[in-house]
C-alpha atoms as a PDB file:
ATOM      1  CA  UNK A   1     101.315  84.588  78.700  1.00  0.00           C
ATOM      2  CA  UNK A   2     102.976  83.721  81.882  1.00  0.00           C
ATOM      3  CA  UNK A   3     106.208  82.312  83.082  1.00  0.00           C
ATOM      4  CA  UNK A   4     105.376  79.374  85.272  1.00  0.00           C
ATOM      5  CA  UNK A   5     107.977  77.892  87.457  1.00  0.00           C
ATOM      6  CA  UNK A   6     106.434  74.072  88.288  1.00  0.00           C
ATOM      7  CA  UNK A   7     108.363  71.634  91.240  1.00  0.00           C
ATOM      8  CA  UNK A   8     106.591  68.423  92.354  1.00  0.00           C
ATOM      9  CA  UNK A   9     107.365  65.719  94.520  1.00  0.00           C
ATOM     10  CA  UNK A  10     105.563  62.208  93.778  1.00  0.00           C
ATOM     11  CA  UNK A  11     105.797  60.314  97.259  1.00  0.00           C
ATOM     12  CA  UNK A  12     104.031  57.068  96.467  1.00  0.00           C
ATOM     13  CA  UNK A  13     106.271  53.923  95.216  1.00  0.00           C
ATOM     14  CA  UNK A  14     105.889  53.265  92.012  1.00  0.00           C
ATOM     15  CA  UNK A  15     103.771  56.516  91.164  1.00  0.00           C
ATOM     16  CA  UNK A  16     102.802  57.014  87.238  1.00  0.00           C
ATOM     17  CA  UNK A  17     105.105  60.120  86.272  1.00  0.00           C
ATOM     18  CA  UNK A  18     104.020  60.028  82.939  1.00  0.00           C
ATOM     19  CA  UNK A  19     100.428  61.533  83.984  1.00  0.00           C
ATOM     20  CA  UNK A  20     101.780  64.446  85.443  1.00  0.00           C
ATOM     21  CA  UNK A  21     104.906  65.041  82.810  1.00  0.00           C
ATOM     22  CA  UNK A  22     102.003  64.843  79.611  1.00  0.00           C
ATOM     23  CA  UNK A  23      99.971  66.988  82.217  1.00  0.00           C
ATOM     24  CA  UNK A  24     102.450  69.795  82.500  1.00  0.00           C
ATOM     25  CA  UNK A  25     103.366  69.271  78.424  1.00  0.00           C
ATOM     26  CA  UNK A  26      99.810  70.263  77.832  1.00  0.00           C
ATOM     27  CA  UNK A  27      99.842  73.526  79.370  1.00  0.00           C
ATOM     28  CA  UNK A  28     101.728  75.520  76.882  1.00  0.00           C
ATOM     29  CA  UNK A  29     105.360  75.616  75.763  1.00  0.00           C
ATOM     30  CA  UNK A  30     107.748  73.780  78.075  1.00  0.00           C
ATOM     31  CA  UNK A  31     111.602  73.000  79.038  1.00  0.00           C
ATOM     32  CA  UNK A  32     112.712  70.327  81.623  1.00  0.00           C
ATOM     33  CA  UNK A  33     115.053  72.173  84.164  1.00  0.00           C
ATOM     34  CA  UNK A  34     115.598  69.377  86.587  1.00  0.00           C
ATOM     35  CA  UNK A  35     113.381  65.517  86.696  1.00  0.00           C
ATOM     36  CA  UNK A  36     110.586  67.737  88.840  1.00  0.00           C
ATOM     37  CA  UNK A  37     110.687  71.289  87.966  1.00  0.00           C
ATOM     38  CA  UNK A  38     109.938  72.649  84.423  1.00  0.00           C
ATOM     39  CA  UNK A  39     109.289  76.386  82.859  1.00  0.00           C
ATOM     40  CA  UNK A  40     106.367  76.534  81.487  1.00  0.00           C
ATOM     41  CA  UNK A  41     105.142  79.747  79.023  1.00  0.00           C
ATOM     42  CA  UNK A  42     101.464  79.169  79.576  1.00  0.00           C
ATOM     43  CA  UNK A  43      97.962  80.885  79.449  1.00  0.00           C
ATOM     44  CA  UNK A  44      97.205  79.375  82.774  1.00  0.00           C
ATOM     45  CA  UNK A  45      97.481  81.047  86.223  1.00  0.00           C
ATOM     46  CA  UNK A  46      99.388  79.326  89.058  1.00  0.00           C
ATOM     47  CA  UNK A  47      96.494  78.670  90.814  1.00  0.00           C
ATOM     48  CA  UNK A  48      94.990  76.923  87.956  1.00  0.00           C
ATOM     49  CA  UNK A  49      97.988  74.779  87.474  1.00  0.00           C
ATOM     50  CA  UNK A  50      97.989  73.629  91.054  1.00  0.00           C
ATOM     51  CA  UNK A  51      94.258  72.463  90.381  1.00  0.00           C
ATOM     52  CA  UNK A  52      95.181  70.648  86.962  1.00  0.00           C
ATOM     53  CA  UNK A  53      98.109  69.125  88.001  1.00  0.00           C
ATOM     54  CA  UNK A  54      96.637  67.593  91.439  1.00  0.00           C
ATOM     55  CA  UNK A  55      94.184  65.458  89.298  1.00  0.00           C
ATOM     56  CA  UNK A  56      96.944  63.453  87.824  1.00  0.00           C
ATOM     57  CA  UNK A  57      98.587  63.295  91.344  1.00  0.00           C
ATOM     58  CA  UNK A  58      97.642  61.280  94.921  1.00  0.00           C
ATOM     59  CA  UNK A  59      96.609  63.292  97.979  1.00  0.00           C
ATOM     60  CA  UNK A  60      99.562  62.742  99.296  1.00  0.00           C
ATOM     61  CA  UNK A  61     102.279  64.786  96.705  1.00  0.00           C
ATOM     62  CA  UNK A  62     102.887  67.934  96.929  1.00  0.00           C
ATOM     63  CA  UNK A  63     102.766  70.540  93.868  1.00  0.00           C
ATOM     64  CA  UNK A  64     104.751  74.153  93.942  1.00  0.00           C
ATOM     65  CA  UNK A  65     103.781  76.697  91.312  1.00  0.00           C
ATOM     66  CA  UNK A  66     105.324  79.845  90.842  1.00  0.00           C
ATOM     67  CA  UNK A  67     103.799  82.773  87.984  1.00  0.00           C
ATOM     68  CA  UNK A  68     107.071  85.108  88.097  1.00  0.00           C
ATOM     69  CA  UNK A  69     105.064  86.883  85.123  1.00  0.00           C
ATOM     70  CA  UNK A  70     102.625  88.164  88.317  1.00  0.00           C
ATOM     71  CA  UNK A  71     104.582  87.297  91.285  1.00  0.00           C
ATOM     72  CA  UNK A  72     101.852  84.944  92.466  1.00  0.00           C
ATOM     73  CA  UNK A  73     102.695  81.484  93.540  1.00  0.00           C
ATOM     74  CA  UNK A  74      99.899  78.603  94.437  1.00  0.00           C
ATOM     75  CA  UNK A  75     100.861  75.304  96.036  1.00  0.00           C
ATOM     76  CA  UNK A  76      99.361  71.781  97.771  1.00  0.00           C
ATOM     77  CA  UNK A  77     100.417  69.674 100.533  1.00  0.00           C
ATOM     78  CA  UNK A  78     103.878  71.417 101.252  1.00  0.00           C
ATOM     79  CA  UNK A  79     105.127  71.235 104.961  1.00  0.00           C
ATOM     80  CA  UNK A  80     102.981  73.433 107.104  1.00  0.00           C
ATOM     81  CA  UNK A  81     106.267  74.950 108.181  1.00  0.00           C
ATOM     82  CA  UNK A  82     107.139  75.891 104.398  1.00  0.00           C
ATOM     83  CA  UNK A  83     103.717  76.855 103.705  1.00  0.00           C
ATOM     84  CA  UNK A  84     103.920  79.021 106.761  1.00  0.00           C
ATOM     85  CA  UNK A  85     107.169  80.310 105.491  1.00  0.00           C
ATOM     86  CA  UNK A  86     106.284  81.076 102.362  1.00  0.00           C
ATOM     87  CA  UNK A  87     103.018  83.238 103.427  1.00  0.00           C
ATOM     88  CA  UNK A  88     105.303  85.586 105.959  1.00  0.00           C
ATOM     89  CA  UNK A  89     108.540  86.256 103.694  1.00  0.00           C
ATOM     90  CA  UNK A  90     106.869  86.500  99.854  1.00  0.00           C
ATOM     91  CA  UNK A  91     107.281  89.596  98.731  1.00  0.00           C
ATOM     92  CA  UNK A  92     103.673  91.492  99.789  1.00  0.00           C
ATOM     93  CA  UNK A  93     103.566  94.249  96.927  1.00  0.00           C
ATOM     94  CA  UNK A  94      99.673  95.342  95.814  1.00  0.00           C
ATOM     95  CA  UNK A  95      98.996  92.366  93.191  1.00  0.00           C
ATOM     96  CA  UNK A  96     100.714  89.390  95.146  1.00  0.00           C
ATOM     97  CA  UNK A  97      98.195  86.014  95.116  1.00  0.00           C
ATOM     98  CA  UNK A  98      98.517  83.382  97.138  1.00  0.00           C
ATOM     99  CA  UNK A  99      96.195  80.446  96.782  1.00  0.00           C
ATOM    100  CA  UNK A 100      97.274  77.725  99.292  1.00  0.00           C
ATOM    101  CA  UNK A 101      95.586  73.829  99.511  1.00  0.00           C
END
């Protein structure tokens, strides 16, 4: 099982956060840290979450998943700056994944 770290921004006015909330409720065992980032003890990679998560969500929001279980971390439409960020400074050990939208 992995320790999932999930932050999400919802851009659009009006957007439905009860699709992604029941979205991130089904992936395993939860907790609400802060309105947009949970802890999630799931199956799922963070990869996988990214992909699940952006069906519920509008091209335009951005999604941030961190596995501290594997030290892997997927994400979609952050910042190019952030993205660019995050690819340079994560710790590079033998194991580290990356999968970037």
């Amino acid at each position: 099982m992995n320790n999932l770290t999930i932050s999400y921004d919802l851009y659009k006015q009006g957007q439905d956060y009860q699709a992604i909330v029941d979205a991130i409720k089904a992936l395993g065992r939860w907790a609400r840290v802060h309105k947009s980032v949970w802890y999630v003890k799931s199956s799922f990679s963070a990869s996988q979450v990214v992909e699940k998560l952006r069906r519920v969500t509008d091209a335009n929001d951005s999604i941030y998943v961190v596995d501290s279980t594997n030290n892997q971390a997927a994400w979609f439409n952050l910042d190019q700056e952030v993205s660019d960020f995050l690819k340079e400074n994560w710790n590079t050990q033998p194991g580290l994944r990356m999968a970037i939208r």
